[in-house]
C-alpha atoms as a PDB file:
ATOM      1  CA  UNK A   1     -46.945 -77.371 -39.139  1.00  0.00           C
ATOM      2  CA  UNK A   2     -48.004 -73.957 -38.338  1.00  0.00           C
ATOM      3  CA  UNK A   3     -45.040 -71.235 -38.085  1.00  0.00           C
ATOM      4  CA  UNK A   4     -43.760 -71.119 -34.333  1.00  0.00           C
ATOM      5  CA  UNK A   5     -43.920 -68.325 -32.014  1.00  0.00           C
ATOM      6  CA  UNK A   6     -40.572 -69.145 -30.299  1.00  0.00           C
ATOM      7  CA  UNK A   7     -37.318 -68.805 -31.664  1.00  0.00           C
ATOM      8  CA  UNK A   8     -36.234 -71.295 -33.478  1.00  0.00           C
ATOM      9  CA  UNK A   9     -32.065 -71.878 -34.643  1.00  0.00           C
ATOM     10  CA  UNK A  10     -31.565 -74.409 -37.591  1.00  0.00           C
ATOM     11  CA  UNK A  11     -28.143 -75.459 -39.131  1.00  0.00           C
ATOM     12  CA  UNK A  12     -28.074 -77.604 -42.347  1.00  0.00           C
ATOM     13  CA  UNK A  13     -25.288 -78.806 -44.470  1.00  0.00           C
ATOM     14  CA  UNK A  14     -26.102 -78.957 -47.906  1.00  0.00           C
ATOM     15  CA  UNK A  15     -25.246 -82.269 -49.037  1.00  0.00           C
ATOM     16  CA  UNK A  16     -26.652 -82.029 -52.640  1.00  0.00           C
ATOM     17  CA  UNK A  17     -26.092 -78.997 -55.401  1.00  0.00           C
ATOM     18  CA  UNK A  18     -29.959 -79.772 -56.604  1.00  0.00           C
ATOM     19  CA  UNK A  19     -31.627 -78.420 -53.248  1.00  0.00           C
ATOM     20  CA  UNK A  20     -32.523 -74.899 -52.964  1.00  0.00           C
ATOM     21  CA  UNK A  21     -31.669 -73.259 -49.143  1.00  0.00           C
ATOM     22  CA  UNK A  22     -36.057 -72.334 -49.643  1.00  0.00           C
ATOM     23  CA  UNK A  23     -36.719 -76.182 -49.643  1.00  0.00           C
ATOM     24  CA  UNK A  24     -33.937 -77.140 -47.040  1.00  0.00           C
ATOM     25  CA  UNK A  25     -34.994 -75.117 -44.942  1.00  0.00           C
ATOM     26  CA  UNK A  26     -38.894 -76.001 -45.681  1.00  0.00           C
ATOM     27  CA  UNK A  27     -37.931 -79.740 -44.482  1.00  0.00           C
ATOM     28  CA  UNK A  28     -36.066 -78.861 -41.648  1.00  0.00           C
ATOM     29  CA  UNK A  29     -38.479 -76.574 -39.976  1.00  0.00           C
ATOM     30  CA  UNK A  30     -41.847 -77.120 -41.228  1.00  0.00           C
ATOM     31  CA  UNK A  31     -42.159 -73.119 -41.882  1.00  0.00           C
ATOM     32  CA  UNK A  32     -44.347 -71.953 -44.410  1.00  0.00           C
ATOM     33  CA  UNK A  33     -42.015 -71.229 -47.967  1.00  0.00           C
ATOM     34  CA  UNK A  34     -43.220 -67.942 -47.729  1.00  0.00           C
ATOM     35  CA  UNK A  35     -42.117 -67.603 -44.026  1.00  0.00           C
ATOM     36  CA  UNK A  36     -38.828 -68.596 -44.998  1.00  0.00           C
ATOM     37  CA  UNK A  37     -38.611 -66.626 -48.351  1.00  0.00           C
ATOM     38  CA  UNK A  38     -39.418 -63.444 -45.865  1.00  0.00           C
ATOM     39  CA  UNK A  39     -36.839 -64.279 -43.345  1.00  0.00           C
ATOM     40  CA  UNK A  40     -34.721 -64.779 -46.192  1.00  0.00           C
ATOM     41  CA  UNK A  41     -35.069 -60.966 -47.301  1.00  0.00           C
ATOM     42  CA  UNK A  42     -34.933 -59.748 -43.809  1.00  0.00           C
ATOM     43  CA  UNK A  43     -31.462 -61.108 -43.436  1.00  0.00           C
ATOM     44  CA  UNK A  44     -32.117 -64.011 -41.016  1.00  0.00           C
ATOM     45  CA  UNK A  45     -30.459 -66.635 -43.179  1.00  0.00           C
ATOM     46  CA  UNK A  46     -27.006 -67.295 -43.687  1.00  0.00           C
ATOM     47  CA  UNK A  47     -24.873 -69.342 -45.636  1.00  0.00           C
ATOM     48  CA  UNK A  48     -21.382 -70.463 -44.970  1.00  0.00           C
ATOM     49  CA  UNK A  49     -18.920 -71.402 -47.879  1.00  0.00           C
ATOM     50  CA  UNK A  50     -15.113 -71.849 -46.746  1.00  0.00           C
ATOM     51  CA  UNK A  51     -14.480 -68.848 -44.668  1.00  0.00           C
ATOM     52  CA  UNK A  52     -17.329 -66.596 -46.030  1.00  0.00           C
ATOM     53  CA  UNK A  53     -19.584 -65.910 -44.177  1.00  0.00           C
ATOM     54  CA  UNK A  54     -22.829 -63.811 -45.306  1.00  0.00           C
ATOM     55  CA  UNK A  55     -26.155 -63.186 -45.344  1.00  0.00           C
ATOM     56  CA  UNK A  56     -28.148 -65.283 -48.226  1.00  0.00           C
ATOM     57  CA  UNK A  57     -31.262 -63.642 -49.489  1.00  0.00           C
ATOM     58  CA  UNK A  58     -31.853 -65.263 -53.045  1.00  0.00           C
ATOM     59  CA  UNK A  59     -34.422 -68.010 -52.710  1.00  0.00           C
ATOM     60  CA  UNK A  60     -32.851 -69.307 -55.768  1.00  0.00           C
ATOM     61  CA  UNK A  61     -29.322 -68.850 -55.262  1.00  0.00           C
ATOM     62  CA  UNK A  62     -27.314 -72.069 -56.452  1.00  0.00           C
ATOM     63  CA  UNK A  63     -25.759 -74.221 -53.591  1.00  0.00           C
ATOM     64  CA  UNK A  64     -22.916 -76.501 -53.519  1.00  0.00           C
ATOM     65  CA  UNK A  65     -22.128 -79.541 -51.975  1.00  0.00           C
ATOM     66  CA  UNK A  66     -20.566 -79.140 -48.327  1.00  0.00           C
ATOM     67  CA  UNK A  67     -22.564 -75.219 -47.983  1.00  0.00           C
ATOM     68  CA  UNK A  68     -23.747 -74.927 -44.845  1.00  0.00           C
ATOM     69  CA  UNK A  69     -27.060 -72.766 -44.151  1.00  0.00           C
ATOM     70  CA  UNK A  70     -27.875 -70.849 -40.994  1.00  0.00           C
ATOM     71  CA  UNK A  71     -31.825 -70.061 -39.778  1.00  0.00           C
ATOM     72  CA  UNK A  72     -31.879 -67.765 -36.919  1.00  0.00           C
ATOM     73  CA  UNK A  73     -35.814 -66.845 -37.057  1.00  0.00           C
ATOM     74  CA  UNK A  74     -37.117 -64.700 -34.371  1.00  0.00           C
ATOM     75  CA  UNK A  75     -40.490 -63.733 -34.794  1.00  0.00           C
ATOM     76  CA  UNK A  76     -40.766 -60.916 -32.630  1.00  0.00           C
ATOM     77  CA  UNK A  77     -37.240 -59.530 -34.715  1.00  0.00           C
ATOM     78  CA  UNK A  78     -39.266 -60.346 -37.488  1.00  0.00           C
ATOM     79  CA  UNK A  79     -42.050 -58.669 -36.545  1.00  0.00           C
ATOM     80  CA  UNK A  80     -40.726 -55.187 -36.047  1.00  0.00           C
ATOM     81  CA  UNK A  81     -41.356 -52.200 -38.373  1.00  0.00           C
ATOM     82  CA  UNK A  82     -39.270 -49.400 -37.733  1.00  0.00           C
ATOM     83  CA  UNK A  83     -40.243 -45.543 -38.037  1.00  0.00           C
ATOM     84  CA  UNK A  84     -38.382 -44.200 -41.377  1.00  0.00           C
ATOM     85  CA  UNK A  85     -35.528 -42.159 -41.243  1.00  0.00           C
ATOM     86  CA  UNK A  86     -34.262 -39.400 -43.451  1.00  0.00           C
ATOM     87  CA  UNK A  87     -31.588 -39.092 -45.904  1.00  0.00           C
ATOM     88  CA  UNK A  88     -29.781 -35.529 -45.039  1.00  0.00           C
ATOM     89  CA  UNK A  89     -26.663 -35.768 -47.571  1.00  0.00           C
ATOM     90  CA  UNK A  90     -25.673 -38.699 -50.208  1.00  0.00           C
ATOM     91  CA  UNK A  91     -21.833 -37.863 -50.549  1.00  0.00           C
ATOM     92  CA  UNK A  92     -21.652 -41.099 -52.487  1.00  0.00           C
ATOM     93  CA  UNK A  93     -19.210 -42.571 -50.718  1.00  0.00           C
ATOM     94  CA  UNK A  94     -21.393 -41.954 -47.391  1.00  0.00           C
ATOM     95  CA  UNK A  95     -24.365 -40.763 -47.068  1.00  0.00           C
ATOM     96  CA  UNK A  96     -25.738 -38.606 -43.308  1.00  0.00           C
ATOM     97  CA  UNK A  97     -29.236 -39.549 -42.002  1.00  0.00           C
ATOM     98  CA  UNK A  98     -31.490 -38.939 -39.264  1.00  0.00           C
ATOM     99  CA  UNK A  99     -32.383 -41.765 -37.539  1.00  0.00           C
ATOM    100  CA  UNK A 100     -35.491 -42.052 -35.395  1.00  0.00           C
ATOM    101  CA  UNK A 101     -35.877 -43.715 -32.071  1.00  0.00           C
ATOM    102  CA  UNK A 102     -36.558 -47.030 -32.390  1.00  0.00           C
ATOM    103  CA  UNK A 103     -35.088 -48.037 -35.734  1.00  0.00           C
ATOM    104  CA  UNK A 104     -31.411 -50.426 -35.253  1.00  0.00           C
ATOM    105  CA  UNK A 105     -28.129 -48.743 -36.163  1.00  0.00           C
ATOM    106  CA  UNK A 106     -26.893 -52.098 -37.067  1.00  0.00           C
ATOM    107  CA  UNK A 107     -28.740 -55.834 -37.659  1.00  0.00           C
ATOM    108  CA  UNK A 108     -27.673 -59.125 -36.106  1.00  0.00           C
ATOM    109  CA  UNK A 109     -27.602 -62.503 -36.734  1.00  0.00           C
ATOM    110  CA  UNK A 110     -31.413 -62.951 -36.501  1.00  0.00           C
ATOM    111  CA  UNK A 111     -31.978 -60.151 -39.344  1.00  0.00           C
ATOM    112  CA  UNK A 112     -31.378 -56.450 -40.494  1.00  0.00           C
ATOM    113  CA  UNK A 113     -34.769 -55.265 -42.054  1.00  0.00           C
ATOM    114  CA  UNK A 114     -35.359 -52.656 -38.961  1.00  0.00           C
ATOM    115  CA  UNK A 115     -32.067 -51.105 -39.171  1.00  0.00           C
ATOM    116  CA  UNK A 116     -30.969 -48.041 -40.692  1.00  0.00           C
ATOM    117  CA  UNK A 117     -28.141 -49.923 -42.244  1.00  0.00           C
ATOM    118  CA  UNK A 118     -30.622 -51.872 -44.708  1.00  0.00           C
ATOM    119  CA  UNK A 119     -32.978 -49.216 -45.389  1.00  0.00           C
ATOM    120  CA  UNK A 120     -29.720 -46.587 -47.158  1.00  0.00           C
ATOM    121  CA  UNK A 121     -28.879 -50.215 -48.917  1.00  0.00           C
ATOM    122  CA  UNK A 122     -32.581 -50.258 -50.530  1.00  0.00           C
ATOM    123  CA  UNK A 123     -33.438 -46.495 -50.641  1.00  0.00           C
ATOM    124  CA  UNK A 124     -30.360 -44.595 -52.115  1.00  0.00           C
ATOM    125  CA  UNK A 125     -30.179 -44.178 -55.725  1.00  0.00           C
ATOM    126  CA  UNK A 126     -28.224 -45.698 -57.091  1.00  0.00           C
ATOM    127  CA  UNK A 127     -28.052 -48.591 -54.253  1.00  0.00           C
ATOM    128  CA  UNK A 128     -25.091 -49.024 -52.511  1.00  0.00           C
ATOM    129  CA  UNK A 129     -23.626 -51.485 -50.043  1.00  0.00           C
ATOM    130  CA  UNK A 130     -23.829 -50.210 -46.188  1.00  0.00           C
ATOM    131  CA  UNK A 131     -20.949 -50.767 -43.981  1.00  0.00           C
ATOM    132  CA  UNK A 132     -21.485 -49.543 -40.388  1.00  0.00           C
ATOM    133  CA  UNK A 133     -18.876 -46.726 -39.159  1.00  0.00           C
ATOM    134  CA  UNK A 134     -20.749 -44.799 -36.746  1.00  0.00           C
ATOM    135  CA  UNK A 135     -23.729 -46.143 -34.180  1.00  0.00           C
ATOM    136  CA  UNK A 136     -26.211 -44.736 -31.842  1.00  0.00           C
ATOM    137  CA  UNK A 137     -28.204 -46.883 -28.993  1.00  0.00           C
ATOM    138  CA  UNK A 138     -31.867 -48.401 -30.607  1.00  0.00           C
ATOM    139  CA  UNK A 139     -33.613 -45.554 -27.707  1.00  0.00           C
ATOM    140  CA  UNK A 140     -31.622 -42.356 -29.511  1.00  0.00           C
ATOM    141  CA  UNK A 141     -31.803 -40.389 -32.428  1.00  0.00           C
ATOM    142  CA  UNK A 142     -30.269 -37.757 -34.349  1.00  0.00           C
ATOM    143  CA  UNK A 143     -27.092 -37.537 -36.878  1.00  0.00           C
ATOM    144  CA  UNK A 144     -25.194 -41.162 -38.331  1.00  0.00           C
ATOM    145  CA  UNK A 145     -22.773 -41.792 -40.824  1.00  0.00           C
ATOM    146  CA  UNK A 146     -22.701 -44.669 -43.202  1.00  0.00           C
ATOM    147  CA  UNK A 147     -20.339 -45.429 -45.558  1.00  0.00           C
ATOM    148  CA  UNK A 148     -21.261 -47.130 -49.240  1.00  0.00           C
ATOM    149  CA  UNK A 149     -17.389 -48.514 -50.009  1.00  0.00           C
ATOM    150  CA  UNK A 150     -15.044 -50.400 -48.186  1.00  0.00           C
ATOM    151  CA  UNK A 151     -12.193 -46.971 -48.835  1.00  0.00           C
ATOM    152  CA  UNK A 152     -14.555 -44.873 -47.627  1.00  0.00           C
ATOM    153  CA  UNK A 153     -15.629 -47.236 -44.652  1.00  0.00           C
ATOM    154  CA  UNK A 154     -11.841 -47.565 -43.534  1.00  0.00           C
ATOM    155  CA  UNK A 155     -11.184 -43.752 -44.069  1.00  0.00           C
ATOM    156  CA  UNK A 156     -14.098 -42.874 -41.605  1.00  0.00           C
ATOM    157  CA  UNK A 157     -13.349 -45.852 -39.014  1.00  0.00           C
ATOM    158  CA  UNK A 158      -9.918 -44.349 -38.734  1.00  0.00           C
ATOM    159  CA  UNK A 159     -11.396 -40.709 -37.940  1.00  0.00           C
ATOM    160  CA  UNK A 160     -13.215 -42.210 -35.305  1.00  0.00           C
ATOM    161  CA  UNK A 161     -10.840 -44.476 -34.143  1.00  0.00           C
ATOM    162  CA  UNK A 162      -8.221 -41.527 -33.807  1.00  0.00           C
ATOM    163  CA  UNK A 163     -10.765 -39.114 -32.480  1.00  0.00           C
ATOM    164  CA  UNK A 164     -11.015 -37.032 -35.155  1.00  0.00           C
ATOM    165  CA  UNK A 165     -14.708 -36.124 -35.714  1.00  0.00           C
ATOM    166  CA  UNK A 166     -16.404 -33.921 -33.581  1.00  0.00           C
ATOM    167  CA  UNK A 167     -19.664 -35.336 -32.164  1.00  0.00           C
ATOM    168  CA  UNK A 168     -22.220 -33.230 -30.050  1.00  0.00           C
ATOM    169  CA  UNK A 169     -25.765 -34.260 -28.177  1.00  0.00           C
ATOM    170  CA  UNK A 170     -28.449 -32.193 -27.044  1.00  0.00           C
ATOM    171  CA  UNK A 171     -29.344 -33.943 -23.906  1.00  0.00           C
ATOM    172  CA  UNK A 172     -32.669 -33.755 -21.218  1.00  0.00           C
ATOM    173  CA  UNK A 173     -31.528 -34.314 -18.064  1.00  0.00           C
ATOM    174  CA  UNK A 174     -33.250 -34.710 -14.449  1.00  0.00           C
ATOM    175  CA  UNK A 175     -32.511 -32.044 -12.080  1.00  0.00           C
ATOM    176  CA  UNK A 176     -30.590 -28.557 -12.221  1.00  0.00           C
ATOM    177  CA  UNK A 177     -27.641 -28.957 -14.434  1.00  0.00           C
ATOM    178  CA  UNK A 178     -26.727 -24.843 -14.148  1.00  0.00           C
ATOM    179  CA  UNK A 179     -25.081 -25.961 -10.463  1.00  0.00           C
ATOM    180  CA  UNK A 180     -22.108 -27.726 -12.136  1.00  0.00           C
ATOM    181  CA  UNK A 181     -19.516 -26.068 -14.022  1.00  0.00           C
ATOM    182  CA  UNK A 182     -19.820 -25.327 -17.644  1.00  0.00           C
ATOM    183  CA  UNK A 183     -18.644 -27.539 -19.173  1.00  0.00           C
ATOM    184  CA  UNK A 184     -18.284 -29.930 -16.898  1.00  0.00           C
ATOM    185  CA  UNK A 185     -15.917 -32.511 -17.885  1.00  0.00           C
ATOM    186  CA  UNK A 186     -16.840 -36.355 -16.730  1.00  0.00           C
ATOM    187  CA  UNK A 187     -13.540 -38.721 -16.780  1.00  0.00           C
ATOM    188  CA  UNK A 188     -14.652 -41.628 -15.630  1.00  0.00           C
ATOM    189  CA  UNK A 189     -13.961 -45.350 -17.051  1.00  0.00           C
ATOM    190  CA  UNK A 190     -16.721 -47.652 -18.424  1.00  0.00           C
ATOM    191  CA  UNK A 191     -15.817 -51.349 -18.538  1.00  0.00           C
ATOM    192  CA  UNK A 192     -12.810 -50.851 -17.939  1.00  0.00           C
ATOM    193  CA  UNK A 193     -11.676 -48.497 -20.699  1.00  0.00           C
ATOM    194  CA  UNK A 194     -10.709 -44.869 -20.576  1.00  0.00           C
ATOM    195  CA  UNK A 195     -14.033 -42.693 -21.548  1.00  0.00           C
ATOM    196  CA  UNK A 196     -14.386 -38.246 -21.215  1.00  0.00           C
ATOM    197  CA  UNK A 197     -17.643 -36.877 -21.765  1.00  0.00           C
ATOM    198  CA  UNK A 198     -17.985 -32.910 -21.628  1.00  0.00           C
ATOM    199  CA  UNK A 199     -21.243 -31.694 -20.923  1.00  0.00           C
ATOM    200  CA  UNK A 200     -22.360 -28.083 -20.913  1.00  0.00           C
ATOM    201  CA  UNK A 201     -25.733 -26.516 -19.112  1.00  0.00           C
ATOM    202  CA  UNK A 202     -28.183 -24.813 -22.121  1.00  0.00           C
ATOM    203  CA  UNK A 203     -31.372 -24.297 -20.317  1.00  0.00           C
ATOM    204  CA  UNK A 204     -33.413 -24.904 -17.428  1.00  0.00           C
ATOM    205  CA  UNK A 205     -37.305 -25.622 -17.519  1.00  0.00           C
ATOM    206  CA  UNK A 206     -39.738 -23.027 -15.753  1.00  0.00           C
ATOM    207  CA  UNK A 207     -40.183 -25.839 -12.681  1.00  0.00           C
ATOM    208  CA  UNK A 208     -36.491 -26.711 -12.224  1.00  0.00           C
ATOM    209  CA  UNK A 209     -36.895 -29.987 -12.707  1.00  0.00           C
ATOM    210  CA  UNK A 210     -35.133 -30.581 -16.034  1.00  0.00           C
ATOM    211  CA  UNK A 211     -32.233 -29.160 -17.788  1.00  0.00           C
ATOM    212  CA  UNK A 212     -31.092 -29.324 -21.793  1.00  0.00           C
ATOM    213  CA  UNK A 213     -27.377 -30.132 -21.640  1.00  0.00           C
ATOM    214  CA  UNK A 214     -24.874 -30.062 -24.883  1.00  0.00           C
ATOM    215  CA  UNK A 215     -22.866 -33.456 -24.924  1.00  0.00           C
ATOM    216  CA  UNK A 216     -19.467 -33.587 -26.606  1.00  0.00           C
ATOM    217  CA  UNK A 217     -18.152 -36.951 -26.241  1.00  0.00           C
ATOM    218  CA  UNK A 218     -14.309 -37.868 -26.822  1.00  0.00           C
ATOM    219  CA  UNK A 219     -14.795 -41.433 -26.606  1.00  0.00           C
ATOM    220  CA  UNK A 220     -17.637 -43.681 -28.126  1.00  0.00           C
ATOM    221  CA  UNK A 221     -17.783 -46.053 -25.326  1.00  0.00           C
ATOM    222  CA  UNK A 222     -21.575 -47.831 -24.933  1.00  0.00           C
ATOM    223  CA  UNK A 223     -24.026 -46.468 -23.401  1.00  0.00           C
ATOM    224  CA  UNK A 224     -21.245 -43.459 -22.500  1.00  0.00           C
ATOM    225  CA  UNK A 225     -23.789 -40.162 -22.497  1.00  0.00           C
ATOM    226  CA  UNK A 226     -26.441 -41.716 -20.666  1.00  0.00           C
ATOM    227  CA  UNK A 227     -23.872 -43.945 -18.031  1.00  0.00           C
ATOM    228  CA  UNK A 228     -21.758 -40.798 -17.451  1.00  0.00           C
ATOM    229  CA  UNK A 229     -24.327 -38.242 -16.703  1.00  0.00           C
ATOM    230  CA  UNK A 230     -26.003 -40.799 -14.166  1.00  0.00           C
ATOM    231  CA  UNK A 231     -22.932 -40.679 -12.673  1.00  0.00           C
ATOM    232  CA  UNK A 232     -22.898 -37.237 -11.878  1.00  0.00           C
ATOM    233  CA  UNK A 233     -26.686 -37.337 -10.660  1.00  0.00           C
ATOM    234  CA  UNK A 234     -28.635 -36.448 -13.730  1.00  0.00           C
ATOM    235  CA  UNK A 235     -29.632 -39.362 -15.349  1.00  0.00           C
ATOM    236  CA  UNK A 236     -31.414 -38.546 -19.460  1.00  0.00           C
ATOM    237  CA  UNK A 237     -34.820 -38.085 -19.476  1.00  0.00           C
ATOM    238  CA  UNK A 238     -37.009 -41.227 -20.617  1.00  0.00           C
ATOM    239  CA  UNK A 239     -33.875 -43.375 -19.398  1.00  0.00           C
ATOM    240  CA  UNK A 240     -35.424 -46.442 -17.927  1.00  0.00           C
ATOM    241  CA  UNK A 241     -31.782 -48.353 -18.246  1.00  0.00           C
ATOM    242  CA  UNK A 242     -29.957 -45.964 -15.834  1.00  0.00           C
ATOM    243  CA  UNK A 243     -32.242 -43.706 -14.695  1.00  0.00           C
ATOM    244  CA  UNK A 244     -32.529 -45.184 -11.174  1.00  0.00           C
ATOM    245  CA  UNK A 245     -35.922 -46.618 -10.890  1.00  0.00           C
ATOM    246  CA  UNK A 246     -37.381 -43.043 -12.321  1.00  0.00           C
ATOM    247  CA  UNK A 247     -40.850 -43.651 -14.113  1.00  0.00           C
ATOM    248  CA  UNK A 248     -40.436 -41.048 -17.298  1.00  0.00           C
ATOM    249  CA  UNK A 249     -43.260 -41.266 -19.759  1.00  0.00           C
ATOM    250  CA  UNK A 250     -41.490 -40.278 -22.709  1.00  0.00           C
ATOM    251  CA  UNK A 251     -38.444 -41.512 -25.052  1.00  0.00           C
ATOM    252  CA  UNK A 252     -35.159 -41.478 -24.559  1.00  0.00           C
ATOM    253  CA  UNK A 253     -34.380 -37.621 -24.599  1.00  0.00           C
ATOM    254  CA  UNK A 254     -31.020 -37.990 -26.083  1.00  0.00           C
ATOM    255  CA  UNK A 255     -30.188 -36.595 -29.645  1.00  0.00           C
ATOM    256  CA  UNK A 256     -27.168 -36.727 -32.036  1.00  0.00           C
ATOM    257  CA  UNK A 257     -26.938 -33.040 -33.119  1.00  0.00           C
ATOM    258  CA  UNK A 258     -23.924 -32.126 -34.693  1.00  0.00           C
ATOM    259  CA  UNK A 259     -21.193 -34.407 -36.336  1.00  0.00           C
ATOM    260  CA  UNK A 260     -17.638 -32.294 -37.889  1.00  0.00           C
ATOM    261  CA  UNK A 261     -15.095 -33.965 -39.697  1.00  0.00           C
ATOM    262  CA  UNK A 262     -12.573 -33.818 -42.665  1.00  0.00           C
ATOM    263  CA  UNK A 263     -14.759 -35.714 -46.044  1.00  0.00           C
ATOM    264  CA  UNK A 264     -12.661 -38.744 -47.320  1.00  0.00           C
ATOM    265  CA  UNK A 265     -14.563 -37.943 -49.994  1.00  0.00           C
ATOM    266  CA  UNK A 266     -13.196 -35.001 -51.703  1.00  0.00           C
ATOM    267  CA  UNK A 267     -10.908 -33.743 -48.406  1.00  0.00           C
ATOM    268  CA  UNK A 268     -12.539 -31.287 -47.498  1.00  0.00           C
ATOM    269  CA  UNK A 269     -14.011 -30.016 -43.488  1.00  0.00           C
ATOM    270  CA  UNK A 270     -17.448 -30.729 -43.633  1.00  0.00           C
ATOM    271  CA  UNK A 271     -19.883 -30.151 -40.678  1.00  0.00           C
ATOM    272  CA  UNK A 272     -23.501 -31.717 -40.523  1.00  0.00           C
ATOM    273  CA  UNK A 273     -26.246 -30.314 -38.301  1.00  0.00           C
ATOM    274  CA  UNK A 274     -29.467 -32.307 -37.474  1.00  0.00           C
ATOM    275  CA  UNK A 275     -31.909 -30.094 -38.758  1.00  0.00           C
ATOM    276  CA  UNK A 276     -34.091 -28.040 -35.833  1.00  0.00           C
ATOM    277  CA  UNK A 277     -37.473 -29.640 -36.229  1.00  0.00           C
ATOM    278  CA  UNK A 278     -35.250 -32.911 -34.633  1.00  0.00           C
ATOM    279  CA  UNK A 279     -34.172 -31.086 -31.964  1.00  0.00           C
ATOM    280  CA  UNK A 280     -35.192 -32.237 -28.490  1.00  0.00           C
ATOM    281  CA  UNK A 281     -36.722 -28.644 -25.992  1.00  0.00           C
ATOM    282  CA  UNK A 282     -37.897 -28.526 -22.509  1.00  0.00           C
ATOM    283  CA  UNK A 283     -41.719 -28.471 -22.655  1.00  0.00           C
ATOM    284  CA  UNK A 284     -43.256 -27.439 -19.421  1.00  0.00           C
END
């Protein structure tokens, strides 16, 4: 059987110690070993023992009666090859990164090879578990925090939780932004749930047609930037979600800039600024 070219879900109990989730799998689906030993590495196969839950990415990691083992293979997920990112600071117990449009803050179920999360895991040295604190849509890019130790992961999770690290975006917009105030604070709920965005003018473009706006955010609500300043009439550049039906030919012209917080590391402030070569400008 050749590999498919459709998603295909597969859940198997394990019902003898001797099998190996490679062959199991093999039976089950008709995929190629190799196929499988890939998805395997790219995080698209699970196992379940008791309540744990995790990822299983040893070909020849010993099973035991009652196991149950999760496929989720999507080819397309597969598929993807994200563009690199960059390591700005390894604090040890987190590390700071630029991360390019296009690569995944965070995997899913079907797999975790394209996200940021998995490349720190397999790049920092020494290598270090990932545990996502911090995220930033698939379309942005700029500044994120991950954490390498549980501590360290609940330390920063409560900063952000109690709205304690400062987060700014250098934003394109459409239109004049100079005609609002400065900043111009942007209270409005998203799904339901009580979201501020303050957004200050920077610069207008020789036409008029596009402005570069500073972003602070108070709240990490989804899509918050890019929802709020459609709101007010000036939807991101390159925003083909909630930009109205506007035909941009670029990318997502939203950047994490500037992130300010007090290290649960050695307690100290620290402040981390995306470096200017990452910076987004008005081009005429």
């Amino acid at each position: 059987m050749n590999d498919p070219a459709e998603r295909l879900e597969v859940h198997l109990l394990v019902e003898s110690p001797d099998d190996t989730p490679v062959d199991l799998l093999h039976r089950a689906t008709g995929l190629s070993r190799q196929r499988i030993k890939l998805a395997m590495n790219q995080g698209a196969v699970w196992i379940t023992r008791g309540d744990s839950n995790q990822r299983l990415r040893r070909a020849k990691r010993a099973l035991q009666e009652g196991d149950e083992i999760h496929l989720y293979y999507d080819p397309r997920v597969q598929a993807e090859q994200p563009p690199e990112p960059a390591l700005l600071k390894d604090a040890g117990g987190y590390s700071v990164w630029h991360k390019p449009r296009g690569m995944r803050s965070q995997g899913s179920k079907w797999g975790d090879h394209c996200t940021i999360m998995r490349w720190a895991e397999q790049h920092l040295v020494p290598e270090r578990t990932s545990f996502t604190v911090h995220r930033l849509d698939m379309a942005a890019s700029g500044l994120i925090l991950i954490a390498h130790s549980k501590s360290v992961a609940a330390a920063l999770a409560k900063l952000f939780r109690e709205r304690r690290i400062e987060k700014r975006y250098l934003v394109i917009v459409h239109g004049d932004f100079s005609r609002h105030a400065s900043p111009l604070r942007i209270d409005r709920t998203i799904d339901d749930k009580n979201a501020c965005s303050e957004a200050s003018f920077r610069q207008l473009s020789a036409d008029g047609q596009r402005s570069l706006v500073e972003v602070r955010i108070e709240t990490g609500r989804k899509h918050q930037i890019r929802r709020h300043l459609a709101e007010v009439g000036h939807p991101v550049y390159g925003d083909r979600l909630y930009g109205s039906g506007l035909e941009d030919d670029c990318d997502l012209q939203l950047t994490a800039c500037f992130l300010a917080f007090q290290c649960p590391v050695n307690e100290q402030p620290v402040e981390y600024r995306l470096p200017e070569k990452w910076l987004p400008a008005l081009v005429n």
